[in-house]
Protein backbone atom coordinates (compact mmCIF):
# COMPACT_ATOMS: atom_id res chain seq x y z
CA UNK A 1 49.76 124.62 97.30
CA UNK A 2 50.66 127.79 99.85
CA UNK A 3 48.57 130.54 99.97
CA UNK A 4 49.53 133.90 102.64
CA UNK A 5 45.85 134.50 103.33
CA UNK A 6 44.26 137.93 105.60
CA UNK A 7 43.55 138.50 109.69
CA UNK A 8 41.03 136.23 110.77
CA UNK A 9 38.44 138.23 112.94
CA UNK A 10 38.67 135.32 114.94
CA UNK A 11 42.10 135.32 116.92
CA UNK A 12 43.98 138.65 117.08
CA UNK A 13 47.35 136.97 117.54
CA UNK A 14 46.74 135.81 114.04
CA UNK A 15 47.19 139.20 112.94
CA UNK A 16 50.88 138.95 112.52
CA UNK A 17 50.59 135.61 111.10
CA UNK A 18 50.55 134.92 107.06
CA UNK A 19 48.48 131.46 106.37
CA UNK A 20 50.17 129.52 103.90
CA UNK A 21 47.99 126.40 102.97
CA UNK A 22 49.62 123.54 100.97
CA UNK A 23 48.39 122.21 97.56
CA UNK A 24 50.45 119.49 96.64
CA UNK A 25 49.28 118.62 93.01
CA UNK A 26 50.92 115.57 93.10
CA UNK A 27 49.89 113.51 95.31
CA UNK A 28 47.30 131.88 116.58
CA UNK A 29 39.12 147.49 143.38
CA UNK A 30 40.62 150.30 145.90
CA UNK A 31 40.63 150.48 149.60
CA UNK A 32 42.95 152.43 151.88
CA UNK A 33 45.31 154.53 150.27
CA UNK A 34 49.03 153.12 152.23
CA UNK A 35 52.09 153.22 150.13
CA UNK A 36 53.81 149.76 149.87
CA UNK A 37 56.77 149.90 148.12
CA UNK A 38 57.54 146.00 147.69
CA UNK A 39 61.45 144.87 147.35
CA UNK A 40 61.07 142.13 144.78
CA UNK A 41 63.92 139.34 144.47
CA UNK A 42 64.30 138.04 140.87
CA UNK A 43 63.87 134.24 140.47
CA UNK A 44 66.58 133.69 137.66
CA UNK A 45 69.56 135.94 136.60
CA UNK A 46 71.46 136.26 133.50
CA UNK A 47 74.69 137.68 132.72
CA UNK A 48 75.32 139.04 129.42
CA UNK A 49 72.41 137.58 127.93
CA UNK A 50 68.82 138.27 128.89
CA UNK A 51 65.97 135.75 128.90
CA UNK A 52 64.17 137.17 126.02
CA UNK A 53 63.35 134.84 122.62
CA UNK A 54 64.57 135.46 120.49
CA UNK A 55 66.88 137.61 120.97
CA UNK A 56 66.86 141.13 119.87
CA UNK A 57 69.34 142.86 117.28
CA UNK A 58 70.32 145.42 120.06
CA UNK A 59 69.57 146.16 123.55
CA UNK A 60 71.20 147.34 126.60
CA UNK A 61 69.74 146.91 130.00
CA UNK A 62 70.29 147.79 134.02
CA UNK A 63 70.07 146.56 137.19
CA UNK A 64 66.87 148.12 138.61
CA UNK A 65 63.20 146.34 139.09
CA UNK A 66 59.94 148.22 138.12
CA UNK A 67 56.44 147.34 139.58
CA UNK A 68 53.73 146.74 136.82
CA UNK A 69 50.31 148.15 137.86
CA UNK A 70 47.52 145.88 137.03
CA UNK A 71 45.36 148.74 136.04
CA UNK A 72 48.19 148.93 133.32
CA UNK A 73 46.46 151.53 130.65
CA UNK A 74 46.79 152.11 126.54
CA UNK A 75 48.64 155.39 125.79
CA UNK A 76 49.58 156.59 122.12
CA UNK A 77 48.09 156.50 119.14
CA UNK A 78 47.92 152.84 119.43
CA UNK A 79 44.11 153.16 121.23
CA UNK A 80 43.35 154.01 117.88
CA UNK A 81 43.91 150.96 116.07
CA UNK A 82 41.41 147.91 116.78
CA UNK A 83 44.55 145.36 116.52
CA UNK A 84 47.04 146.88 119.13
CA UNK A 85 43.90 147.81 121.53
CA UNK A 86 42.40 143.76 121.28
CA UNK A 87 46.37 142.48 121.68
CA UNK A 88 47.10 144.59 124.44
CA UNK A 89 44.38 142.99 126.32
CA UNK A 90 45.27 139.57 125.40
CA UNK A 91 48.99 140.47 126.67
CA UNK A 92 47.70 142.20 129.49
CA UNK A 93 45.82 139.05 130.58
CA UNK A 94 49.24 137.08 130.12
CA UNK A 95 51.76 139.30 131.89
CA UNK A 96 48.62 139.76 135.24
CA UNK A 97 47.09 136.12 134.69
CA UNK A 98 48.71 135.82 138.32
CA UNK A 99 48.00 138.92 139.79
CA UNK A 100 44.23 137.87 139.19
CA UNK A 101 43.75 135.85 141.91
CA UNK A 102 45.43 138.11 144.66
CA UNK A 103 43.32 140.85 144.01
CA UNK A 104 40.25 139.88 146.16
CA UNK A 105 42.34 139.56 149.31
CA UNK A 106 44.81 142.91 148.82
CA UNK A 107 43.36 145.41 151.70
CA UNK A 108 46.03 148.25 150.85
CA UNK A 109 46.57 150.18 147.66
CA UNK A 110 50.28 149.57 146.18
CA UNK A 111 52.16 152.77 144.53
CA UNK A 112 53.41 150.73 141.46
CA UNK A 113 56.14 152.44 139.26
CA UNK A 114 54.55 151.88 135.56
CA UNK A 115 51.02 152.61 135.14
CA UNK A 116 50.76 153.31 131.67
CA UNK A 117 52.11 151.34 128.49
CA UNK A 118 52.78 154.14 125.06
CA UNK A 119 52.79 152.56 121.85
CA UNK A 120 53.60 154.90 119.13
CA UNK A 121 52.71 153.89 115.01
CA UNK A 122 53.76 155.81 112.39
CA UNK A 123 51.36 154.23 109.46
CA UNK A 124 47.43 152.70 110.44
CA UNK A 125 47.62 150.85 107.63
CA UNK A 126 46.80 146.79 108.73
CA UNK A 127 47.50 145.15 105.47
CA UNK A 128 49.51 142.15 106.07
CA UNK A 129 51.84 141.09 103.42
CA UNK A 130 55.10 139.12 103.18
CA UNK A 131 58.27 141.21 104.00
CA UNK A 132 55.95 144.22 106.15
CA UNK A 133 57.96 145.97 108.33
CA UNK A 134 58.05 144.41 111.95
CA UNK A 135 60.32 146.52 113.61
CA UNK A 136 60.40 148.15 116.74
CA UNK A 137 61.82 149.87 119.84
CA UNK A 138 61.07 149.53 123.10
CA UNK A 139 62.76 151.58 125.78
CA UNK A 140 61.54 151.29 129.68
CA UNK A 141 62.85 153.50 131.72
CA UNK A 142 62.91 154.10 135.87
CA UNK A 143 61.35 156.75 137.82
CA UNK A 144 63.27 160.22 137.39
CA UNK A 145 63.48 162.65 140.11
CA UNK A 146 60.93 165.37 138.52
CA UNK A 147 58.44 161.74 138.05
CA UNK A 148 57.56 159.09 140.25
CA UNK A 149 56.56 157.08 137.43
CA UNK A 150 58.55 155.05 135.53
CA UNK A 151 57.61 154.59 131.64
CA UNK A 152 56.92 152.01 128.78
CA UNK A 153 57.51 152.63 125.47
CA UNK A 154 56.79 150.54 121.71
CA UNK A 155 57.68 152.98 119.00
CA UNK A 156 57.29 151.39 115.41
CA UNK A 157 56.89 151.63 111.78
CA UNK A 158 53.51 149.24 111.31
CA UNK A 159 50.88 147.42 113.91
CA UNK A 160 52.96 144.68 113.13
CA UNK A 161 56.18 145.38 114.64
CA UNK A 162 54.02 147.31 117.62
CA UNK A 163 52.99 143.47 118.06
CA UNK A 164 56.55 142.53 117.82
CA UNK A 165 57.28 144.95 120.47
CA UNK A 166 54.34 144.00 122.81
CA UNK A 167 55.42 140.02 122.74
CA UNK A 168 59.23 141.07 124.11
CA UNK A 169 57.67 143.89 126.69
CA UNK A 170 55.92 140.00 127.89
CA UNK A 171 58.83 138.83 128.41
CA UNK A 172 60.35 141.57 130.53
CA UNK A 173 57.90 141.11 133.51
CA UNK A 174 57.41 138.61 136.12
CA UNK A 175 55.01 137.25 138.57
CA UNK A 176 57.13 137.92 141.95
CA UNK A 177 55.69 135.56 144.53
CA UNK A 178 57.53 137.33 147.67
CA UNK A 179 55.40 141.10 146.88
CA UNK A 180 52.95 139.22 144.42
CA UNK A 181 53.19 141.90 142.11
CA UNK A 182 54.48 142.01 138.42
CA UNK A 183 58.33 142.92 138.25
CA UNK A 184 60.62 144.30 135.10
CA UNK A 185 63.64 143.39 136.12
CA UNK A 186 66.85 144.37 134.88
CA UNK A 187 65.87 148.33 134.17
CA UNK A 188 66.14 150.22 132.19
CA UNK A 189 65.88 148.62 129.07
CA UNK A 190 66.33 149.87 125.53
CA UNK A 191 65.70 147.57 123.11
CA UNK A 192 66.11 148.08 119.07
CA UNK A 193 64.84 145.18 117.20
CA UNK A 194 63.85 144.02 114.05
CA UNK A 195 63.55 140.39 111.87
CA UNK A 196 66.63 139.18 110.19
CA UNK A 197 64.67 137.48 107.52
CA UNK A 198 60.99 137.71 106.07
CA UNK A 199 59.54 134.75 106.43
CA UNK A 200 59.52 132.64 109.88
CA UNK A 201 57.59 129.62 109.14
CA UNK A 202 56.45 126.28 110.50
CA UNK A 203 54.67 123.82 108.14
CA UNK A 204 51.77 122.23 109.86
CA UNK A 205 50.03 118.72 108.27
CA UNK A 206 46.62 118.08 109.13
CA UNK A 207 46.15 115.88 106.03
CA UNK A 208 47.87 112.61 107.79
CA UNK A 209 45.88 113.37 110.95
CA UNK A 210 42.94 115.96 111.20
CA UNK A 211 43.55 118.41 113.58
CA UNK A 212 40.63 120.75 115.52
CA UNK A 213 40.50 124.26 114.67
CA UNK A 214 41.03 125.12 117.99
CA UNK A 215 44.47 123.24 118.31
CA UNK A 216 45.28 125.19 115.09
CA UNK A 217 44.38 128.38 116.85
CA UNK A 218 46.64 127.04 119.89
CA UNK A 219 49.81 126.19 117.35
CA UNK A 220 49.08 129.97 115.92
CA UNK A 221 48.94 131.10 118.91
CA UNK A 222 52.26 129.83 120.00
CA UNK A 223 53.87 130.65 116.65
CA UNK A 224 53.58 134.87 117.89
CA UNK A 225 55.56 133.83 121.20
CA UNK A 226 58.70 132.96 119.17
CA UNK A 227 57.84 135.93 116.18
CA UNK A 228 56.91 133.39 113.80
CA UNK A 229 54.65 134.32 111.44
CA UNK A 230 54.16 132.13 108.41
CA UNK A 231 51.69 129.13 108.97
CA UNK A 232 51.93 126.65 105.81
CA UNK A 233 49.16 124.89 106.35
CA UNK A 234 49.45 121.58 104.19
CA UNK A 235 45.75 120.80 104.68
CA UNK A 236 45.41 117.79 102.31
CA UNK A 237 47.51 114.88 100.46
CA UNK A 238 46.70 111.50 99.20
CA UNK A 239 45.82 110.45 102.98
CA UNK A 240 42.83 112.75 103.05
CA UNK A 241 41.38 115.68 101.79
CA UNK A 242 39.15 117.16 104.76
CA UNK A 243 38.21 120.97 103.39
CA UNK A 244 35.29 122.10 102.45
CA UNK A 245 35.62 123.79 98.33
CA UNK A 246 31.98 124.96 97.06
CA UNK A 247 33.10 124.94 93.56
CA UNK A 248 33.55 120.92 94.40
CA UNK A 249 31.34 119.64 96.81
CA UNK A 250 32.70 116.11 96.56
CA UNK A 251 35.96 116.94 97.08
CA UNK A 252 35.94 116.73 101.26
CA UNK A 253 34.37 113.27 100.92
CA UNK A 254 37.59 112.54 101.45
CA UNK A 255 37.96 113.39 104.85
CA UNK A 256 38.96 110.35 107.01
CA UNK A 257 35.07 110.85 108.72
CA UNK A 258 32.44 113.30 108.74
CA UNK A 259 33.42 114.65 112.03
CA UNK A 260 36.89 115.40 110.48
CA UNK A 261 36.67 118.24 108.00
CA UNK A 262 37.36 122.15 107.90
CA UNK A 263 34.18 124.09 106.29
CA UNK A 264 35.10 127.43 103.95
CA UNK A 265 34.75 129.40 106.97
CA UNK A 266 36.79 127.21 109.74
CA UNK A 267 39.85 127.39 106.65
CA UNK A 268 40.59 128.92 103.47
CA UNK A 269 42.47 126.77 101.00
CA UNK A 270 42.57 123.83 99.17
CA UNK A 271 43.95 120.94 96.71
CA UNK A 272 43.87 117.34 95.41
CA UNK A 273 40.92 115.08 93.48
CA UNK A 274 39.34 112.23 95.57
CA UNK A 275 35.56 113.37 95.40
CA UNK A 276 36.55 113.73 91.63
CA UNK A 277 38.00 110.34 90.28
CA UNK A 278 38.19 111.78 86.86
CA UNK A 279 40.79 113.79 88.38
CA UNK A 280 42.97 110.40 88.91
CA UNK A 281 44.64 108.60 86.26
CA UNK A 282 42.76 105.20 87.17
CA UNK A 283 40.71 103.87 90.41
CA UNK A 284 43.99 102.33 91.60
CA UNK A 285 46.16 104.97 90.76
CA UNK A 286 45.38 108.18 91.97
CA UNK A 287 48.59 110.40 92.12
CA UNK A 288 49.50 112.05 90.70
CA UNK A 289 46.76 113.41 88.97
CA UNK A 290 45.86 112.87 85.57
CA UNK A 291 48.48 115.04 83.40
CA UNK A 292 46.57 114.04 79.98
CA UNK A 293 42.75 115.51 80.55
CA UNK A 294 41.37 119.00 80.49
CA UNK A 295 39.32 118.45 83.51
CA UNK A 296 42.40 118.28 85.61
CA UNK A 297 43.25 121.60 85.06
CA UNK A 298 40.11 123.12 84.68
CA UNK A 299 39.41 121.77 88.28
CA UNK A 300 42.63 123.25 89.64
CA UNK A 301 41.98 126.63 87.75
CA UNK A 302 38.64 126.70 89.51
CA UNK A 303 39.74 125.99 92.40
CA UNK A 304 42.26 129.09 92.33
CA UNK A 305 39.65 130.75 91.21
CA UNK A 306 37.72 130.51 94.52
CA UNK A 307 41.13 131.07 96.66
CA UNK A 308 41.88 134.38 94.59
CA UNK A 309 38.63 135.85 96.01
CA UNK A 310 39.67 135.25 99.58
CA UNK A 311 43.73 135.64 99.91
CA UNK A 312 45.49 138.21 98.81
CA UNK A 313 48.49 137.05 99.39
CA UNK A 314 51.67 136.96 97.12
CA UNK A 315 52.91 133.33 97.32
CA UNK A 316 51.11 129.65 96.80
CA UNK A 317 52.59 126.74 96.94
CA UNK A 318 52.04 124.24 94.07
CA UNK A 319 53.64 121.28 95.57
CA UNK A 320 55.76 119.22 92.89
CA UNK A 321 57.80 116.81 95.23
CA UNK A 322 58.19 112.80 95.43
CA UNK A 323 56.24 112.51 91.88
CA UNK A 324 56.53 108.69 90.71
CA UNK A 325 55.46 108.86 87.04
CA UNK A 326 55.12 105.37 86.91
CA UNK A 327 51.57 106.13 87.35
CA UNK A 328 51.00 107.72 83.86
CA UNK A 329 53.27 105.31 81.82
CA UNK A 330 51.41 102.26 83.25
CA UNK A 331 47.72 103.72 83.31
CA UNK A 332 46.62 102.73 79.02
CA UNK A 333 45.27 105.96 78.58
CA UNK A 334 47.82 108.40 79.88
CA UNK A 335 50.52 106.58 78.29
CA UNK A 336 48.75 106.93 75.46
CA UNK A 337 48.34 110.59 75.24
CA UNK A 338 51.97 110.74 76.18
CA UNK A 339 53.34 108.24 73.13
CA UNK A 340 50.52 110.84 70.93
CA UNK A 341 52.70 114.07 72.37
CA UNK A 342 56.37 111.97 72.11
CA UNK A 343 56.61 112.50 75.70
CA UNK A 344 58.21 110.16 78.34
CA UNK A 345 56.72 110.59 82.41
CA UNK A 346 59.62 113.04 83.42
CA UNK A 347 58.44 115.49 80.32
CA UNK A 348 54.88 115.25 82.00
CA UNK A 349 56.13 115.87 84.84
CA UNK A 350 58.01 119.59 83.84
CA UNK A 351 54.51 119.59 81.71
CA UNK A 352 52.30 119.82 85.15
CA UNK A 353 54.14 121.90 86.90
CA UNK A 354 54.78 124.23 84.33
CA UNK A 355 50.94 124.40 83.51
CA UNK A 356 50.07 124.50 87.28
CA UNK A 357 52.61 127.39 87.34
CA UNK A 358 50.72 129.41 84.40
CA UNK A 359 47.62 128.80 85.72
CA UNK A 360 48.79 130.35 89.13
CA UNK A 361 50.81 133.27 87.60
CA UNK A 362 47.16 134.09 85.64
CA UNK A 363 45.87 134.72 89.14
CA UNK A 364 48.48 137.17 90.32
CA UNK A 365 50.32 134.54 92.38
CA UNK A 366 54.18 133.92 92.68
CA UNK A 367 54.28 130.24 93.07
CA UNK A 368 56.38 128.13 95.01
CA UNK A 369 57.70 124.62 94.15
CA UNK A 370 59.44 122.11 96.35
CA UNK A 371 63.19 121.72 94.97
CA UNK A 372 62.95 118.57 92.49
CA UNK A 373 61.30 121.00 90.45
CA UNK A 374 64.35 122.93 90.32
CA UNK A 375 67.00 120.05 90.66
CA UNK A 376 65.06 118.06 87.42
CA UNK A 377 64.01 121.28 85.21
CA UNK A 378 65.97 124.50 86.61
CA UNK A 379 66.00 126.38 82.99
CA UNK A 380 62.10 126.10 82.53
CA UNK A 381 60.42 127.32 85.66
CA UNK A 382 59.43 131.25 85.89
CA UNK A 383 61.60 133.39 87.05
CA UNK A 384 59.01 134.01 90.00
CA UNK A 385 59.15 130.97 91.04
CA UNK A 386 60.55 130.24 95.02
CA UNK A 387 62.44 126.94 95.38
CA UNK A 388 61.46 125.54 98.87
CA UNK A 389 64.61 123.23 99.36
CA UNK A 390 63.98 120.03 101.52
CA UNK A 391 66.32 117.41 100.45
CA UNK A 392 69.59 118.63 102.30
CA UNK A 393 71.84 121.44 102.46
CA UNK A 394 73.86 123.39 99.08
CA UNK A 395 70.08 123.65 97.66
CA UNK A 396 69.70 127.61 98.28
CA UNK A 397 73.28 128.24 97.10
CA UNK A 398 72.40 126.93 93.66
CA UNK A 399 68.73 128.56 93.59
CA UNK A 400 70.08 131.85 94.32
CA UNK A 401 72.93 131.23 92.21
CA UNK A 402 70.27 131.40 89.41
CA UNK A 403 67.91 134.45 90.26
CA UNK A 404 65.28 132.25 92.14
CA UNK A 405 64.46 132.87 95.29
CA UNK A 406 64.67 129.90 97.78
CA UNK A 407 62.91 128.79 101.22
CA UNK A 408 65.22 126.77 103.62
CA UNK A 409 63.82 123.87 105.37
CA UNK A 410 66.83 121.06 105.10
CA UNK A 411 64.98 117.93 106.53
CA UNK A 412 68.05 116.90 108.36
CA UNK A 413 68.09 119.88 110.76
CA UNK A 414 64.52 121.55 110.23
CA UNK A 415 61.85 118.57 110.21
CA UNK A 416 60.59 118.36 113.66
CA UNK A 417 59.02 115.07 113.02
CA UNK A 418 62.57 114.00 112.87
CA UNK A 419 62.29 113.45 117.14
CA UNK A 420 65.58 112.18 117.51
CA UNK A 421 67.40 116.11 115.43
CA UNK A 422 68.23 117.63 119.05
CA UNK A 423 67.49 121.06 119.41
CA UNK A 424 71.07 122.40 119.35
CA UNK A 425 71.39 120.84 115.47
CA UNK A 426 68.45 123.04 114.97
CA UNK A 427 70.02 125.96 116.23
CA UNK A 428 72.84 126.02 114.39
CA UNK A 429 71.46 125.30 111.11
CA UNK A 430 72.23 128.29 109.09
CA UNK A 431 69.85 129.12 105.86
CA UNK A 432 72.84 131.55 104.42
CA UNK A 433 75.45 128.67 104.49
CA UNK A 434 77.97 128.77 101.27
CA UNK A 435 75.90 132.30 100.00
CA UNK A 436 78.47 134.90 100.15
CA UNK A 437 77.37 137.44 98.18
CA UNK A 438 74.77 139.76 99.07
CA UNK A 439 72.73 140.46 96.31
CA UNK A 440 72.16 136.71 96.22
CA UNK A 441 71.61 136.34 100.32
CA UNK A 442 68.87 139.03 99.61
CA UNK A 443 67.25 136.36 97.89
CA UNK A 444 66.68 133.99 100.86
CA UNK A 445 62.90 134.64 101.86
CA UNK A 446 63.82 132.80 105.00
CA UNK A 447 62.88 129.35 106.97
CA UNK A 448 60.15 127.24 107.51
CA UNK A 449 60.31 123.88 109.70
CA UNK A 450 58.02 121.61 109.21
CA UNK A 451 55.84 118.95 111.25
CA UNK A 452 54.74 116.02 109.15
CA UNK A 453 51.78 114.86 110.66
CA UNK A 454 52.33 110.73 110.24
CA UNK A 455 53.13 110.01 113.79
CA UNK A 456 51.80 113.32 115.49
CA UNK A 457 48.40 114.35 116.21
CA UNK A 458 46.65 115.92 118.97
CA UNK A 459 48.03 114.71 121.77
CA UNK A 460 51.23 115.38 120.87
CA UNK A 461 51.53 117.87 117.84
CA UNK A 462 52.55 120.70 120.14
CA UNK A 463 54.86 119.42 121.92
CA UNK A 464 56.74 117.78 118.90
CA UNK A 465 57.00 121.36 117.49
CA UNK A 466 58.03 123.11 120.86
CA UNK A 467 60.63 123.83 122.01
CA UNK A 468 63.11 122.69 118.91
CA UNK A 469 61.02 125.19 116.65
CA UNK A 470 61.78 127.93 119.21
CA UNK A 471 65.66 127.17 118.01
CA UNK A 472 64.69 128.00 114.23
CA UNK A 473 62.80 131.11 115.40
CA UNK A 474 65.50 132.24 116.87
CA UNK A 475 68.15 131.80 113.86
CA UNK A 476 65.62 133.27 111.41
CA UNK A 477 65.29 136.60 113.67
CA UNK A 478 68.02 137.24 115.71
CA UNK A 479 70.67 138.38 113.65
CA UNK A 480 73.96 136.43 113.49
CA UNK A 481 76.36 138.54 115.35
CA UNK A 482 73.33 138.65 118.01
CA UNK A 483 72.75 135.19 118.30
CA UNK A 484 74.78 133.36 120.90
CA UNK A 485 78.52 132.37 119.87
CA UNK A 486 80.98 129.61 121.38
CA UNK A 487 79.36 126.89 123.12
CA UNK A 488 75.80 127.29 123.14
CA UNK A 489 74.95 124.63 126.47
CA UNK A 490 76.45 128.09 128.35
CA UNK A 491 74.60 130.29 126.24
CA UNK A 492 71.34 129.53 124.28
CA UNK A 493 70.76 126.48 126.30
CA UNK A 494 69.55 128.30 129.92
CA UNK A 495 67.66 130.82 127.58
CA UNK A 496 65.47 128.16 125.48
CA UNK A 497 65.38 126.36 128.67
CA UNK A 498 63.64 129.34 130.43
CA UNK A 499 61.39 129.76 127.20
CA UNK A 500 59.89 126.77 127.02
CA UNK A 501 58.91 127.42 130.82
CA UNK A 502 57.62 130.49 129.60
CA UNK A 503 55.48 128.85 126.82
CA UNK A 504 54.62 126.09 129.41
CA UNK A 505 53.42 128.56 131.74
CA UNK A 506 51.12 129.81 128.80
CA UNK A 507 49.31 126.66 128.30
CA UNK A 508 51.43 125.07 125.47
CA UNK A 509 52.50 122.18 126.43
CA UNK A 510 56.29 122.36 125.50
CA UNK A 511 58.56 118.58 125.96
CA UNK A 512 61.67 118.84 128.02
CA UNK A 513 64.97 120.71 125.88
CA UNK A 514 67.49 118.50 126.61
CA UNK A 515 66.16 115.06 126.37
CA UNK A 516 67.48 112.71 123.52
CA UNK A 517 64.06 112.06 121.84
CA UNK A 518 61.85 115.11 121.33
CA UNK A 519 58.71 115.01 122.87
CA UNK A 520 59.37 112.98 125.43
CA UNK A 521 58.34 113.03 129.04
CA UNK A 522 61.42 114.43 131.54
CA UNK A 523 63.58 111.67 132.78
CA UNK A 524 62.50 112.30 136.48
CA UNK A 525 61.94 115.34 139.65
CA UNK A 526 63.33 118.60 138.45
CA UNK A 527 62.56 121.94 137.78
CA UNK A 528 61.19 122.99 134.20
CA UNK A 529 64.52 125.08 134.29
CA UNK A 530 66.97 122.63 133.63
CA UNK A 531 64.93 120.00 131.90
């Protein structure tokens, strides 16, 4: 099950992040006043492209360098909104982290050319919801001959596309080691951006192994680098079942340990049935769960129940994939009530997950269904239904095809547990492949790749997903025509190279681009530029 849930007061980056948990049911001082005026040499150069990722729809750049005060101030009607005033401080701390530790030993006072940062909204409102408007422009422009300040501007629709706007203004500036100050080079800049699709997601497993919260925060926290912003946060399967539900206490007795489990307050979703073995259809088979009693359902309906009060979110996902029915035919009393209803396992099957479905739709929620819901029973489900394809590709062009909205996540080019899909297959994997018309393009929601937590935990969970997710961000923002054409090792590749730097230098722990297994350590000496 998938649920988008609210901001967490607890990490402001989350605040342009929907929360999409996973319920299968089968189973982020002065001194003297002497003018320095620094010359600053940039590090790296680009030609037509600029180091920014993802790229933006449009933007147009010069050939100047701006100094970045570290006194940088709020402007705009932005100091009025507790989300752009707590982000610009995070950001702040990013783009000066270096600047930091010079500051005791400066004796002079630098004139730097931007002082202030304007960030303009045109709505307060802070509700987050799936397809909000996350656009924004940014224009920085040099010092004029009336001003001897140069000036930053975010203009935008929501909070959420000032956000937007205050991750790319990151990437603009630069620690220059020569003048140790904080360059934007390339001025000036004017920048137009805005998401190609909706939802940007990454599917994160901490049911195989348990993750901390505060690795979850790291992951979420990485996710607003790249303008991701849907975590699916598959939280439980048959493995283990490690949050906390207070309608069913028993349920998160099975969590691997004690020490391994998310309370109500560290999470906020749920699934399965191992603290409830009525749930399963005998003591040695326990998924999926038992399609023939009342109490199965009821449990599930209270379960939503619970969830409803805390996520208002449109979308939850209800599972539905890799369901061997073999379990009900072979368990006496299932196949019992089946033989009573004249049904065989598959019939169950469209049964459940048309029942899970109601129960869901009761609760205001559009539910979403991995495709072998779709590929067994296409006529049945409701026409609210999203089809989250996994299998391979030509699973969107038939969903649309049909008025159901789909989620693209093809495991050959999209599962990052997959170490050995190189991040240039990733890039190029297109979600609107063999959809031609528009009305029916409309109707892809977007991507989501996914991290299946079997052979990744926390030592290495972040740097399976990074950089190779980076390539999906890119292809789910960056519109087409924007995105890097031709051969993409001259292109894309120096860009994602400098990115993962970029998240490196950031504390994420992003594996080498180029080697053949994700993950992996680099191959020997060399700069985290070309690795």
């Amino acid at each position: 099950m998938n649920v988008l849930w609210s901001l967490p007061t607890w990490f402001i980056v989350a605040a342009n992040t929907f929360f999409f948990i996973s319920f299968p049911l089968f189973l982020s001082s002065q001194t003297i006043a002497i003018t320095v005026k620094p010359t600053p040499q940039q590090p790296l150069s680009f030609n037509s492209l600029p180091f920014i990722w993802p790229l933006p729809k449009k933007f147009t750049f010069g050939n100047e360098s701006l100094s970045l005060d570290p006194k940088l101030s709020l402007s705009g009607n932005a100091v009025f909104s507790p989300i752009l005033r707590a982000a610009f401080d995070r950001y702040k701390g990013i783009v000066f982290k270096n600047t930091d530790r010079y500051g005791l030993v400066t004796t002079f006072k630098t004139v730097y050319d931007v002082a202030k940062l304007k960030i303009i909204v045109h709505s307060y409102s802070e509700e987050l919801q799936l397809g909000v408007d996350e656009s924004y422009s940014l224009f920085v422009s040099k010092a004029q001959v009336h001003s001897a300040a140069g000036e930053v501007k975010i203009e935008a629709k929501t909070v959420f596309g000032a956000l937007r706007g205050l991750e790319t203004f990151s990437q603009l500036c630069s620690f220059d080691y020569t003048t140790k100050t904080v360059q934007i080079y390339k001025a000036p800049w004017s920048i137009r951006d805005k998401p190609r699709f909706a939802y940007r997601g990454l599917l994160l497993d901490t049911s195989r192994h348990y993750l901390p919260i505060d690795v979850i925060k790291q992951i979420i926290e990485s996710m607003s680098y790249a303008k991701l912003n849907v975590l699916h946060w598959h939280i439980i399967d048959k493995q283990s079942f490690p949050l906390e539900v207070p309608s069913y206490p028993n349920l998160w007795k099975g969590s691997y340990t004690d020490l391994e489990r998310y309370t109500i307050e560290d999470a906020y979703e749920i699934v399965k049935g191992i603290g409830y073995p009525d749930l399963w259809p005998s003591p040695s088979c326990r998924e999926p769960l038992d399609v023939s009693k009342k109490f199965t359902f009821d449990v599930l309906s209270g379960i939503l129940t619970d969830l409803r009060k805390i996520f208002p979110f449109e979308l939850l996902h209800l599972g539905g994939d890799e369901v061997n029915t073999g379990c009900w035919t072979n368990t006496t009393q299932v196949k019992k009530w089946l033989q009573n209803y004249n049904l065989t396992g598959e019939d169950a099957y469209e049964y459940f997950v048309l029942k899970a479905q109601d129960i869901a739709l009761l609760k205001n929620w559009s539910p979403v269904n991995w495709e072998e819901t779709f590929n067994t029973f296409p006529t049945k489900l409701h026409p609210l239904t999203v089809v989250h394809n996994w299998l391979g590709p030509g699973v969107c062009p038939k969903v649309v095809a049909k008025g159901f909205r789909c989620i693209f996540s093809n495991q050959g080019v999209w599962y990052l547990d997959h170490v050995d899909i190189p991040w240039d297959v990733v890039y190029n994997a297109e979600p609107l492949e063999g959809i031609h018309k528009a009305s029916e393009q409309k109707l892809v929601l977007g991507g989501e790749v996914c991290i299946w937590a079997e052979n990744a935990d926390t030592s290495d969970v972040l740097q399976t997903i990074w950089p190779r997710a980076a390539a999906a961000a890119e292809r789910l923002w960056s519109q087409i025509d924007s995105s890097p054409g031709g051969n993409i090792n001259k292109t894309a590749l120096s860009r994602l190279q400098y990115f993962r730097c970029l998240l490196n230098r950031r504390g994420i722990p992003a594996a080498p681009v180029t080697n053949f297994y994700a993950r992996t350590a680099p191959n020997g000496p060399g700069s985290c530029y070309e690795q």
